[in-house]
PDB file of N, CA and C in Angstrom:
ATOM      1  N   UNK A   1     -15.440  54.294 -32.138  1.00  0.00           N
ATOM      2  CA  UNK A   1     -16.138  54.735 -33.316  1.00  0.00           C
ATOM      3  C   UNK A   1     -15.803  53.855 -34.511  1.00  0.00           C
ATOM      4  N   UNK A   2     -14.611  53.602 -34.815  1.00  0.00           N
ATOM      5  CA  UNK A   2     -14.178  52.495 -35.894  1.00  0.00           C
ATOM      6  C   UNK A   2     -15.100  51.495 -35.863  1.00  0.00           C
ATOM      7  N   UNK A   3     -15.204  50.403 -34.355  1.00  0.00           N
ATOM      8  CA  UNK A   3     -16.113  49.371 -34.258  1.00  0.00           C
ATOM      9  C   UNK A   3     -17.244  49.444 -34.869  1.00  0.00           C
ATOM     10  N   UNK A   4     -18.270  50.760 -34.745  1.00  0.00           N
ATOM     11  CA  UNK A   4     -19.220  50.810 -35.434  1.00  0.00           C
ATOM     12  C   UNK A   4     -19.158  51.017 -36.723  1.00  0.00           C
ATOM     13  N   UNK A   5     -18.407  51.997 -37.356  1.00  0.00           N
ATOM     14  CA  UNK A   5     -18.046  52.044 -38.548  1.00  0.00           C
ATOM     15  C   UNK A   5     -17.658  50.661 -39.641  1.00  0.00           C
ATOM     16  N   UNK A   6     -16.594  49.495 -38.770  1.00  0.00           N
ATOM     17  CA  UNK A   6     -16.670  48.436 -38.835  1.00  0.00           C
ATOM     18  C   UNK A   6     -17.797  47.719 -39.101  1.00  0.00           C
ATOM     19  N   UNK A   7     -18.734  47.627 -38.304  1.00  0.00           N
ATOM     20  CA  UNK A   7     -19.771  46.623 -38.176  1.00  0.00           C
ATOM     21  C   UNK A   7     -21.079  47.415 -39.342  1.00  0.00           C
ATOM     22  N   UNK A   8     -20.999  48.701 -39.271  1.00  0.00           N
ATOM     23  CA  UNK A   8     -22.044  48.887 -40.253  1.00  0.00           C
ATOM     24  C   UNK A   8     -21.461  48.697 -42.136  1.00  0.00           C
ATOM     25  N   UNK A   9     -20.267  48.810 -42.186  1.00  0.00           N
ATOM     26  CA  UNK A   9     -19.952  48.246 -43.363  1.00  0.00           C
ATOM     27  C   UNK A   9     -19.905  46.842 -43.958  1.00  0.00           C
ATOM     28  N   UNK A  10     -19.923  46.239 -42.714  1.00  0.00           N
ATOM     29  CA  UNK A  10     -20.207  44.793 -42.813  1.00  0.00           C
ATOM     30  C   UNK A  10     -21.521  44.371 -43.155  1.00  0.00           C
ATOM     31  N   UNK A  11     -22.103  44.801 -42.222  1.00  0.00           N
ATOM     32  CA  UNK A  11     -23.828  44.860 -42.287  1.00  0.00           C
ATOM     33  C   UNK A  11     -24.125  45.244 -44.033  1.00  0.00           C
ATOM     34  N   UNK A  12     -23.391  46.600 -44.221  1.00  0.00           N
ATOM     35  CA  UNK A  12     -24.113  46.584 -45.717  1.00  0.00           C
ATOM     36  C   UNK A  12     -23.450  46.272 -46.786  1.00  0.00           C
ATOM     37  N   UNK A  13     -22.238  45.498 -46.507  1.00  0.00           N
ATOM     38  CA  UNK A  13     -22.010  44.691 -47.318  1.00  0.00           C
ATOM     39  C   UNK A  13     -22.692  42.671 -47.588  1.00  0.00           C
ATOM     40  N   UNK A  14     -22.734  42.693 -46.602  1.00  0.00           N
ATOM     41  CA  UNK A  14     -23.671  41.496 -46.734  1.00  0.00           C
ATOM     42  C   UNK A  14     -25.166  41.282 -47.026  1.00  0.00           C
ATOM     43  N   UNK A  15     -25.749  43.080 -46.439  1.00  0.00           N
ATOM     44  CA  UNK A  15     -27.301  43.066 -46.982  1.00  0.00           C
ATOM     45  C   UNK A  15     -26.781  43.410 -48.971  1.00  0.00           C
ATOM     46  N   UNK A  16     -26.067  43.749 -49.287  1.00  0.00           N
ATOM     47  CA  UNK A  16     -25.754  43.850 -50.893  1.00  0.00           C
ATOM     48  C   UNK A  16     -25.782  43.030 -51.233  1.00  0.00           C
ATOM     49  N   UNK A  17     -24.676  41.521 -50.863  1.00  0.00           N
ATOM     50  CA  UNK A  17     -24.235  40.635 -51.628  1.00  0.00           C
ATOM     51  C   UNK A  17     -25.600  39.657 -51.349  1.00  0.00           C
ATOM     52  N   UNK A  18     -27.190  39.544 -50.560  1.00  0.00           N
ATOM     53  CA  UNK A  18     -28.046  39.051 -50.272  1.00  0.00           C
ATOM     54  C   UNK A  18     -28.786  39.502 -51.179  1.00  0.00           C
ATOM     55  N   UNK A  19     -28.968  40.675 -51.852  1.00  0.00           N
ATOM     56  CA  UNK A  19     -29.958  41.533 -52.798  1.00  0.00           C
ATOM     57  C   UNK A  19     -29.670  40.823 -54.078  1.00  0.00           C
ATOM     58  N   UNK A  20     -28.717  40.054 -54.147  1.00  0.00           N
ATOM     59  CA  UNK A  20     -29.064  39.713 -55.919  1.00  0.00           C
ATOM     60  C   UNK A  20     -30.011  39.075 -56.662  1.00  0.00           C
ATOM     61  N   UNK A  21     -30.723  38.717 -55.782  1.00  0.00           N
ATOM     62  CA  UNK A  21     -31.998  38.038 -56.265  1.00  0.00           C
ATOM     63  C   UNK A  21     -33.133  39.019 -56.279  1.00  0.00           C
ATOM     64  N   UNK A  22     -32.864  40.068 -55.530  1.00  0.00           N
ATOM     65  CA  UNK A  22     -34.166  41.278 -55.430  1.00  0.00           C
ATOM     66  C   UNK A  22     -33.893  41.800 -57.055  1.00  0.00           C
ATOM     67  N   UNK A  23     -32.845  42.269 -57.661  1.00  0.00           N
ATOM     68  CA  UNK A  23     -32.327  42.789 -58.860  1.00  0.00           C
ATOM     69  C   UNK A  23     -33.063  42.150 -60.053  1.00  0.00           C
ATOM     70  N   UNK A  24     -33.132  40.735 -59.895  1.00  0.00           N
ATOM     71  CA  UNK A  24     -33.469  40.255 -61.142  1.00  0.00           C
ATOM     72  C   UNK A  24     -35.578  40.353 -61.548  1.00  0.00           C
ATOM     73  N   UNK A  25     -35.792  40.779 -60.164  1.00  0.00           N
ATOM     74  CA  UNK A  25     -37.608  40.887 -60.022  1.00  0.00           C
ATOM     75  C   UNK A  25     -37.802  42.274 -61.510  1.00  0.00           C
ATOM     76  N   UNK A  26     -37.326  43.142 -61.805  1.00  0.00           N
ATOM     77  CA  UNK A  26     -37.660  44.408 -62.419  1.00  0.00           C
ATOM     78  C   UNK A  26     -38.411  43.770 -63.563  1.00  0.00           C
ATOM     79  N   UNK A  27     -38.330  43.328 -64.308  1.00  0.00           N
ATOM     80  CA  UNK A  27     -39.312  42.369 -65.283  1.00  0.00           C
ATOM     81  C   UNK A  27     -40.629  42.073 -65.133  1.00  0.00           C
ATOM     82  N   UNK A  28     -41.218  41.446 -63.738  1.00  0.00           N
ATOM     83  CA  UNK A  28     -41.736  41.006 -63.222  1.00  0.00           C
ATOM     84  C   UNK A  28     -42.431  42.045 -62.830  1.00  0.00           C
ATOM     85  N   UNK A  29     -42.371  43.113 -62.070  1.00  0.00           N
ATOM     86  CA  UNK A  29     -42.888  44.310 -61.484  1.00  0.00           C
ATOM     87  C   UNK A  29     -43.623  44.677 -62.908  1.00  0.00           C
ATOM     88  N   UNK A  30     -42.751  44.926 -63.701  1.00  0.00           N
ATOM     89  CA  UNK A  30     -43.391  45.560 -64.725  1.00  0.00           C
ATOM     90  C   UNK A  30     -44.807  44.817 -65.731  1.00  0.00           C
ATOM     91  N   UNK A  31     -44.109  43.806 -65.579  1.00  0.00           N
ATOM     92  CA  UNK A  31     -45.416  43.364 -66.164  1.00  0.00           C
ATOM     93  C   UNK A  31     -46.450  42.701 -65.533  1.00  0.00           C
ATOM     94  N   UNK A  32     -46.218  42.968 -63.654  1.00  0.00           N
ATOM     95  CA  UNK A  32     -47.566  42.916 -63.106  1.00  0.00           C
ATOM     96  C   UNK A  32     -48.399  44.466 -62.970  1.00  0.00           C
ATOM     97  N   UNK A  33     -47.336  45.495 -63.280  1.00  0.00           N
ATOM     98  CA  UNK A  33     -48.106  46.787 -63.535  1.00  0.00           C
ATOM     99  C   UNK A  33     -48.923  46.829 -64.697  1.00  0.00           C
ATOM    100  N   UNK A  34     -48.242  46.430 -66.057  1.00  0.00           N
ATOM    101  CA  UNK A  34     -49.180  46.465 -67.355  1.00  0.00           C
ATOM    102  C   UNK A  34     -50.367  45.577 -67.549  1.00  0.00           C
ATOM    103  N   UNK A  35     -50.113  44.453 -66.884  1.00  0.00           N
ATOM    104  CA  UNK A  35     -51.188  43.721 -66.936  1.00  0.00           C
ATOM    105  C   UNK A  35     -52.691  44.192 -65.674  1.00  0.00           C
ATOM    106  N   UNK A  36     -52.070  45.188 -64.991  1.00  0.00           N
ATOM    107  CA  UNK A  36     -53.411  45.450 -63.672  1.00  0.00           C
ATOM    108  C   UNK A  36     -53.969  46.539 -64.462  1.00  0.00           C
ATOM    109  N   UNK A  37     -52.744  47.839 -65.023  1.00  0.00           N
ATOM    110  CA  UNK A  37     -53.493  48.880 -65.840  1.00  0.00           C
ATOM    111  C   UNK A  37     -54.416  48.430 -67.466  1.00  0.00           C
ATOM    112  N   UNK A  38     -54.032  47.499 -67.305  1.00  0.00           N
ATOM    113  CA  UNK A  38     -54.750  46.835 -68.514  1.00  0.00           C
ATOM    114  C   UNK A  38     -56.238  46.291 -68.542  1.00  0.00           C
ATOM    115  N   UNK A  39     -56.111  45.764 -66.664  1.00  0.00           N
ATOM    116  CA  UNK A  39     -57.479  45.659 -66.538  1.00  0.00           C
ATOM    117  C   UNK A  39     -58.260  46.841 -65.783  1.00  0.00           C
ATOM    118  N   UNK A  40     -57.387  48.110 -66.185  1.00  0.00           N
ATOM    119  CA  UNK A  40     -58.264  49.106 -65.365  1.00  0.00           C
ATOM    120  C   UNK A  40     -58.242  49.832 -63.630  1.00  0.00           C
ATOM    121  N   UNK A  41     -57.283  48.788 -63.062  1.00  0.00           N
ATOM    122  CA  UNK A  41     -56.702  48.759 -62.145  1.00  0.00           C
ATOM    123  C   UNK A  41     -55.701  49.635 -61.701  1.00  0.00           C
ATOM    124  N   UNK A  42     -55.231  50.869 -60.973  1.00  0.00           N
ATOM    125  CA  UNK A  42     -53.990  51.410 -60.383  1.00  0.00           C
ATOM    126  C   UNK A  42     -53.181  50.916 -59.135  1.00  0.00           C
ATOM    127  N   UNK A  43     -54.161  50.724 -58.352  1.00  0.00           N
ATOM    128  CA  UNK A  43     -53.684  50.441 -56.995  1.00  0.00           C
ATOM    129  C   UNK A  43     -52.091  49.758 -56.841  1.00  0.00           C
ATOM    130  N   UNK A  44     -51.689  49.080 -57.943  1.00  0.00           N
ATOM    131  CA  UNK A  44     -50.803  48.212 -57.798  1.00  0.00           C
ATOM    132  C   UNK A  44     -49.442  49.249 -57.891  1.00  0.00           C
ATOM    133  N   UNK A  45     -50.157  49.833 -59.224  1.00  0.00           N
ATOM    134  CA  UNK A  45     -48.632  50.871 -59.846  1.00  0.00           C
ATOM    135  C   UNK A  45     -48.904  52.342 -58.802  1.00  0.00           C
ATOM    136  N   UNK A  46     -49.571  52.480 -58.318  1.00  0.00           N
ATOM    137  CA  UNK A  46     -49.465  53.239 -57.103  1.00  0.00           C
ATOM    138  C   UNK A  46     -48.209  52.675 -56.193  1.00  0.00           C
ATOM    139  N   UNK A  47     -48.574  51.665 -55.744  1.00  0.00           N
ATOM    140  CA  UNK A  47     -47.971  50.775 -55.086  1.00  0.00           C
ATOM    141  C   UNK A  47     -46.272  50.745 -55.117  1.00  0.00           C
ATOM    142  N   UNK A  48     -46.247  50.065 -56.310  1.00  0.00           N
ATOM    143  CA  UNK A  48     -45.243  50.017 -57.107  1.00  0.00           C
ATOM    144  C   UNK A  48     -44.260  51.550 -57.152  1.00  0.00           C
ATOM    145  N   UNK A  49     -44.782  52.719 -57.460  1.00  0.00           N
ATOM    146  CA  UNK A  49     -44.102  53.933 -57.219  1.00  0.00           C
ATOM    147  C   UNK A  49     -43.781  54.294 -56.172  1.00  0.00           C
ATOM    148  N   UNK A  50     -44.515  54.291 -54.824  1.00  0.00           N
ATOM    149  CA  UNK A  50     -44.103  54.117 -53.975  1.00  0.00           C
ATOM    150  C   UNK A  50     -42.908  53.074 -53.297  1.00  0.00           C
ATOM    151  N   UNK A  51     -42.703  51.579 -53.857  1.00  0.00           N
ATOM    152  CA  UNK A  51     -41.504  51.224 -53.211  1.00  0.00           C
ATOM    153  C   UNK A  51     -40.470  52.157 -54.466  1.00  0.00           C
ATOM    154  N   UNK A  52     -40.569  52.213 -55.673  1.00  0.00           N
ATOM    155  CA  UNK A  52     -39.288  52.766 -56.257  1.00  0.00           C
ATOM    156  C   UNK A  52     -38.769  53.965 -55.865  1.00  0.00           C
ATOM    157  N   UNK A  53     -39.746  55.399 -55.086  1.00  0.00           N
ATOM    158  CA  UNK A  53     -39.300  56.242 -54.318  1.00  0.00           C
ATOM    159  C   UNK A  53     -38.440  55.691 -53.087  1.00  0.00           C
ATOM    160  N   UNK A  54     -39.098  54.328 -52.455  1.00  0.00           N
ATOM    161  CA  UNK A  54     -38.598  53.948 -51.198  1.00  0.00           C
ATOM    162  C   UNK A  54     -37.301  53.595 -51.509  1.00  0.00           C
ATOM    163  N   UNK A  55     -36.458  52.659 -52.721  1.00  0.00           N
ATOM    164  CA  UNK A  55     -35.440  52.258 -53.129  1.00  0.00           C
ATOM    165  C   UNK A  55     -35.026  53.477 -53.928  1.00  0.00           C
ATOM    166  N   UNK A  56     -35.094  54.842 -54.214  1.00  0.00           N
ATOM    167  CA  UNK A  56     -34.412  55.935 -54.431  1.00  0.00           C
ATOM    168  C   UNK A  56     -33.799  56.561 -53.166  1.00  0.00           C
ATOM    169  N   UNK A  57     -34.622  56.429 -52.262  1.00  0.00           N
ATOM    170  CA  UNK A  57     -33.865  57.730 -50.936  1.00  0.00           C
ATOM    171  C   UNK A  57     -33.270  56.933 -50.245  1.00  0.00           C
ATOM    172  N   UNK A  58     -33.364  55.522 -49.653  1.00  0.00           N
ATOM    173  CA  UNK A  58     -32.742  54.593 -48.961  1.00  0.00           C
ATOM    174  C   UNK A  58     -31.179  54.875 -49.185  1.00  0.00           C
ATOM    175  N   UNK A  59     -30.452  54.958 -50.260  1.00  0.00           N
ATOM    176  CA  UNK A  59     -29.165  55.027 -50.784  1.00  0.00           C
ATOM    177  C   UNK A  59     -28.165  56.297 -50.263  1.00  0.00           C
ATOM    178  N   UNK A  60     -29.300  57.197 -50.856  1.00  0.00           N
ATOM    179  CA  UNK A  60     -28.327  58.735 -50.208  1.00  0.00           C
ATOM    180  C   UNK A  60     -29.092  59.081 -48.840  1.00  0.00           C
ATOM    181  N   UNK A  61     -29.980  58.423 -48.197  1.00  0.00           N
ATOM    182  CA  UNK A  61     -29.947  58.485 -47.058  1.00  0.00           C
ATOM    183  C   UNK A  61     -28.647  57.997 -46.304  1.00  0.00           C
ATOM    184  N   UNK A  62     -28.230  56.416 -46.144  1.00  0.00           N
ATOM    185  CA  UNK A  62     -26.942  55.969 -45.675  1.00  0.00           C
ATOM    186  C   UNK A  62     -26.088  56.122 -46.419  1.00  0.00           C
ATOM    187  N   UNK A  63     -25.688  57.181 -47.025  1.00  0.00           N
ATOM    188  CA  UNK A  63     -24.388  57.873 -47.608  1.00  0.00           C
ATOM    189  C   UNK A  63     -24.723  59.390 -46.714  1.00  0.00           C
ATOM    190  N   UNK A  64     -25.933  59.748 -46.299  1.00  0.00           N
ATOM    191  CA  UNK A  64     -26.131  61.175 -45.451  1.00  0.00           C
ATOM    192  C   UNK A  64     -25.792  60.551 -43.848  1.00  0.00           C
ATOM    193  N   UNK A  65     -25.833  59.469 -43.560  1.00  0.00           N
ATOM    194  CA  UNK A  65     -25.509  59.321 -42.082  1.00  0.00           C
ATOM    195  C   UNK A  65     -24.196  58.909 -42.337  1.00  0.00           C
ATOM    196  N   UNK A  66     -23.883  58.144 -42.624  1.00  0.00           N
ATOM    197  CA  UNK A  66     -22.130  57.534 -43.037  1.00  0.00           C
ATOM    198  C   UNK A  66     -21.313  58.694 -42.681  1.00  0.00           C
ATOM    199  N   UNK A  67     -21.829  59.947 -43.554  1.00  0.00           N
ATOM    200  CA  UNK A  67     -20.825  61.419 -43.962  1.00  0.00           C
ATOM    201  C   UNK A  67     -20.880  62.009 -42.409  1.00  0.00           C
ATOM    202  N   UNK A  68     -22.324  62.026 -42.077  1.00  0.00           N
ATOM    203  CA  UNK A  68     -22.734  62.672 -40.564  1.00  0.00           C
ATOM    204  C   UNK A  68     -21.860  61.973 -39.305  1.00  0.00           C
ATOM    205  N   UNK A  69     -21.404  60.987 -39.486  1.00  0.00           N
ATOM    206  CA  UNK A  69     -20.641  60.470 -38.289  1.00  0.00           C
ATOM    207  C   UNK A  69     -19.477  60.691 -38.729  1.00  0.00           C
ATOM    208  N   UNK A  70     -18.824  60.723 -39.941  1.00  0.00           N
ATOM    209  CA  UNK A  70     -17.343  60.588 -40.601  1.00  0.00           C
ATOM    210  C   UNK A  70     -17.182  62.058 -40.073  1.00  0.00           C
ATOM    211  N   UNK A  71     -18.291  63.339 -40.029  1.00  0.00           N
ATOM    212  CA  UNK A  71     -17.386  64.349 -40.078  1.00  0.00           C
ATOM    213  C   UNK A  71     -17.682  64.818 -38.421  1.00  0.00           C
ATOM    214  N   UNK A  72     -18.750  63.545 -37.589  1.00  0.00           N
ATOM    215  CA  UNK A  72     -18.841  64.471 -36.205  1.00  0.00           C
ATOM    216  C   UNK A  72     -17.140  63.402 -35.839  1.00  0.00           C
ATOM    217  N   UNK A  73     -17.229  62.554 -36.135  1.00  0.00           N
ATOM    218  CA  UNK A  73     -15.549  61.831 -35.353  1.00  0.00           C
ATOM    219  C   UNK A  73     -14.276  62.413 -35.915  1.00  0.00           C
ATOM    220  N   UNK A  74     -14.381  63.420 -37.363  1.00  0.00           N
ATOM    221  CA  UNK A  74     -13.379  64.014 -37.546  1.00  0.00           C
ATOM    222  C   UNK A  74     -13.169  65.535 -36.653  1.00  0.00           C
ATOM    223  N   UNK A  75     -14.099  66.222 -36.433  1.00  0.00           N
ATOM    224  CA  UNK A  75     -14.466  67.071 -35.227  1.00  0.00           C
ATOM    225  C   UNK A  75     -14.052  66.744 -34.158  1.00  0.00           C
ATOM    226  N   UNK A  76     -13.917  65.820 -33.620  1.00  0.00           N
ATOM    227  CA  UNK A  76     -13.939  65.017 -32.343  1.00  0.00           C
ATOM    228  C   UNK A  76     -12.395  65.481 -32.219  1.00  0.00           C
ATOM    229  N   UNK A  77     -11.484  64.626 -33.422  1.00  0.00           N
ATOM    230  CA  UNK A  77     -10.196  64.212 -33.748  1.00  0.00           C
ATOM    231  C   UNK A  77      -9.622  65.397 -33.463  1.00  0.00           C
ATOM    232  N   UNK A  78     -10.146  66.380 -34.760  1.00  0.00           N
ATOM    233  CA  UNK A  78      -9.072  67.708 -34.602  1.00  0.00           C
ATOM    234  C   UNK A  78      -9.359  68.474 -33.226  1.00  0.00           C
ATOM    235  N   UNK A  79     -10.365  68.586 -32.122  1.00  0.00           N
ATOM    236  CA  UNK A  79     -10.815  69.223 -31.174  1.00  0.00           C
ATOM    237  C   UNK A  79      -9.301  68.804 -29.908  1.00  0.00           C
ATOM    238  N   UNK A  80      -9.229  67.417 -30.255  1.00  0.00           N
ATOM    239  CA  UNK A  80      -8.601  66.224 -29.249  1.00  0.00           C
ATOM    240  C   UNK A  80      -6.839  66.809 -29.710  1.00  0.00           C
ATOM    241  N   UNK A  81      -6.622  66.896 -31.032  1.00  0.00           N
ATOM    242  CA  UNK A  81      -5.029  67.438 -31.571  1.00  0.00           C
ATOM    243  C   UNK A  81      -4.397  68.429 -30.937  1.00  0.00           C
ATOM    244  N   UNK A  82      -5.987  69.623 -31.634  1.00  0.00           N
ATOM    245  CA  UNK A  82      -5.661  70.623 -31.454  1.00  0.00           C
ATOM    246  C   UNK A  82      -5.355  70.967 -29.695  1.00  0.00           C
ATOM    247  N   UNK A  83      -5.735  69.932 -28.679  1.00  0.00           N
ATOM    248  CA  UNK A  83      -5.948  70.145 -27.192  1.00  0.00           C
ATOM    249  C   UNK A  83      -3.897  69.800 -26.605  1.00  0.00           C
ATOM    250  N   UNK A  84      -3.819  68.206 -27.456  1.00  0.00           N
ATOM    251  CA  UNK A  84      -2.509  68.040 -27.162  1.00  0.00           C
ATOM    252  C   UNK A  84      -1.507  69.073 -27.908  1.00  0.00           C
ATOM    253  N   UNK A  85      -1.292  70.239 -28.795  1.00  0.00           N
ATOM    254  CA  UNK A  85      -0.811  70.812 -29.653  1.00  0.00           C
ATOM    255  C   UNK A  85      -0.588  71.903 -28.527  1.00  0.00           C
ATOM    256  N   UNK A  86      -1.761  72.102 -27.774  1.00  0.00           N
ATOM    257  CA  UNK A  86      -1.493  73.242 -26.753  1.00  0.00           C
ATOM    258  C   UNK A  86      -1.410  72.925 -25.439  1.00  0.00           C
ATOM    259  N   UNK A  87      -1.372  71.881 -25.615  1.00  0.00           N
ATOM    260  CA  UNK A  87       0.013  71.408 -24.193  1.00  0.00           C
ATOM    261  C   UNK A  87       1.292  71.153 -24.317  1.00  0.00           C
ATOM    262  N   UNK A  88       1.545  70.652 -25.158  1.00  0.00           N
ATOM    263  CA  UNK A  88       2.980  70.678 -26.159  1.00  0.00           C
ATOM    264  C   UNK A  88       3.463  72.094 -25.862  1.00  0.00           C
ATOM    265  N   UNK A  89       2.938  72.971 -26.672  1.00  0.00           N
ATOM    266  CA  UNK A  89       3.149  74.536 -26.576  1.00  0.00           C
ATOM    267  C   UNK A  89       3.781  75.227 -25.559  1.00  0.00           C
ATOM    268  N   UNK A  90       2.648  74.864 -24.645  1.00  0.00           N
ATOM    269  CA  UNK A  90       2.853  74.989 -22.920  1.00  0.00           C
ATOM    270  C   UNK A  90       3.660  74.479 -21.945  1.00  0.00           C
ATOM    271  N   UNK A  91       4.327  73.289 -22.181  1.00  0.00           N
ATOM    272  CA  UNK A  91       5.104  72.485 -21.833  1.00  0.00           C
ATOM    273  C   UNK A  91       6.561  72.835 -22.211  1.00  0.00           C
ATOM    274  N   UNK A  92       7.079  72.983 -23.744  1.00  0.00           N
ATOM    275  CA  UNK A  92       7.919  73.625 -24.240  1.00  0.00           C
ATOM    276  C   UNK A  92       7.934  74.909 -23.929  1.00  0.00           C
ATOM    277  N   UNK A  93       7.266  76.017 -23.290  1.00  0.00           N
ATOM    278  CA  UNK A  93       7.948  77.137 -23.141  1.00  0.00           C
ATOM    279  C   UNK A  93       8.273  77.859 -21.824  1.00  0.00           C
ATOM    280  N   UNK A  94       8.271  76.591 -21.039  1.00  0.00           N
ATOM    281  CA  UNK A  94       8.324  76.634 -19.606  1.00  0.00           C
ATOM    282  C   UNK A  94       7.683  77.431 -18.682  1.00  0.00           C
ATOM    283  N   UNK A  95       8.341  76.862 -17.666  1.00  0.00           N
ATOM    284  CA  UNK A  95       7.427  78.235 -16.391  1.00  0.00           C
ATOM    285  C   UNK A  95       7.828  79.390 -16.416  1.00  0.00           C
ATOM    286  N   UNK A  96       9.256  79.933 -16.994  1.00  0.00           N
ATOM    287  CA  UNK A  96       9.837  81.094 -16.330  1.00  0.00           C
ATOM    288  C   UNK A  96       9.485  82.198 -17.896  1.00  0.00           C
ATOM    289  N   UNK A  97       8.667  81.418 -18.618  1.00  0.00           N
ATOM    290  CA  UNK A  97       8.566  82.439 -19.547  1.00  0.00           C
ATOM    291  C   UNK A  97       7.248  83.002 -19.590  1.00  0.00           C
TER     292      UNK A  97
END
């Protein structure tokens, strides 16, 4: 489970440090929206709202799976403790008791 955990932090750390050039477009968006509603045009800023919903949920989506595996492998963990804890138990209080 680490391995993956591993490799997907990697993954989105390198798709981050690749995005800095997506960051600097917001300028640009905007004033290809004012200039289309200017000629009467929506389609674009339709458009346009739609990816900024798409770049709103993207984020706490992979912070909702991240959490979803962090707490099924912590489940896993205490299921696996709690198993050696009661063999321990069992072991320490011998046969004749």
């Amino acid at each position: 489970m680490k391995k993956h955990i591993y490799r997907a932090s990697g993954l989105l750390l390198i798709w981050l440090l690749s995005s800095a050039e997506i960051l600097a477009q917001c300028a640009m968006c905007r004033g290809s929206v004012q200039s289309t509603i200017g000629n009467g045009r929506n389609n674009v800023g339709v458009g346009i709202n739609t990816g900024i919903a798409y770049l709103f949920v993207i984020p706490y989506l992979s912070v909702a799976v991240i959490a979803y595996f962090w707490y099924k492998n912590s489940r896993k963990e205490l299921r696996e403790r709690q198993m050696v804890e009661a063999r321990v138990r069992r072991a320490m209080e011998g046969p004749g008791r």
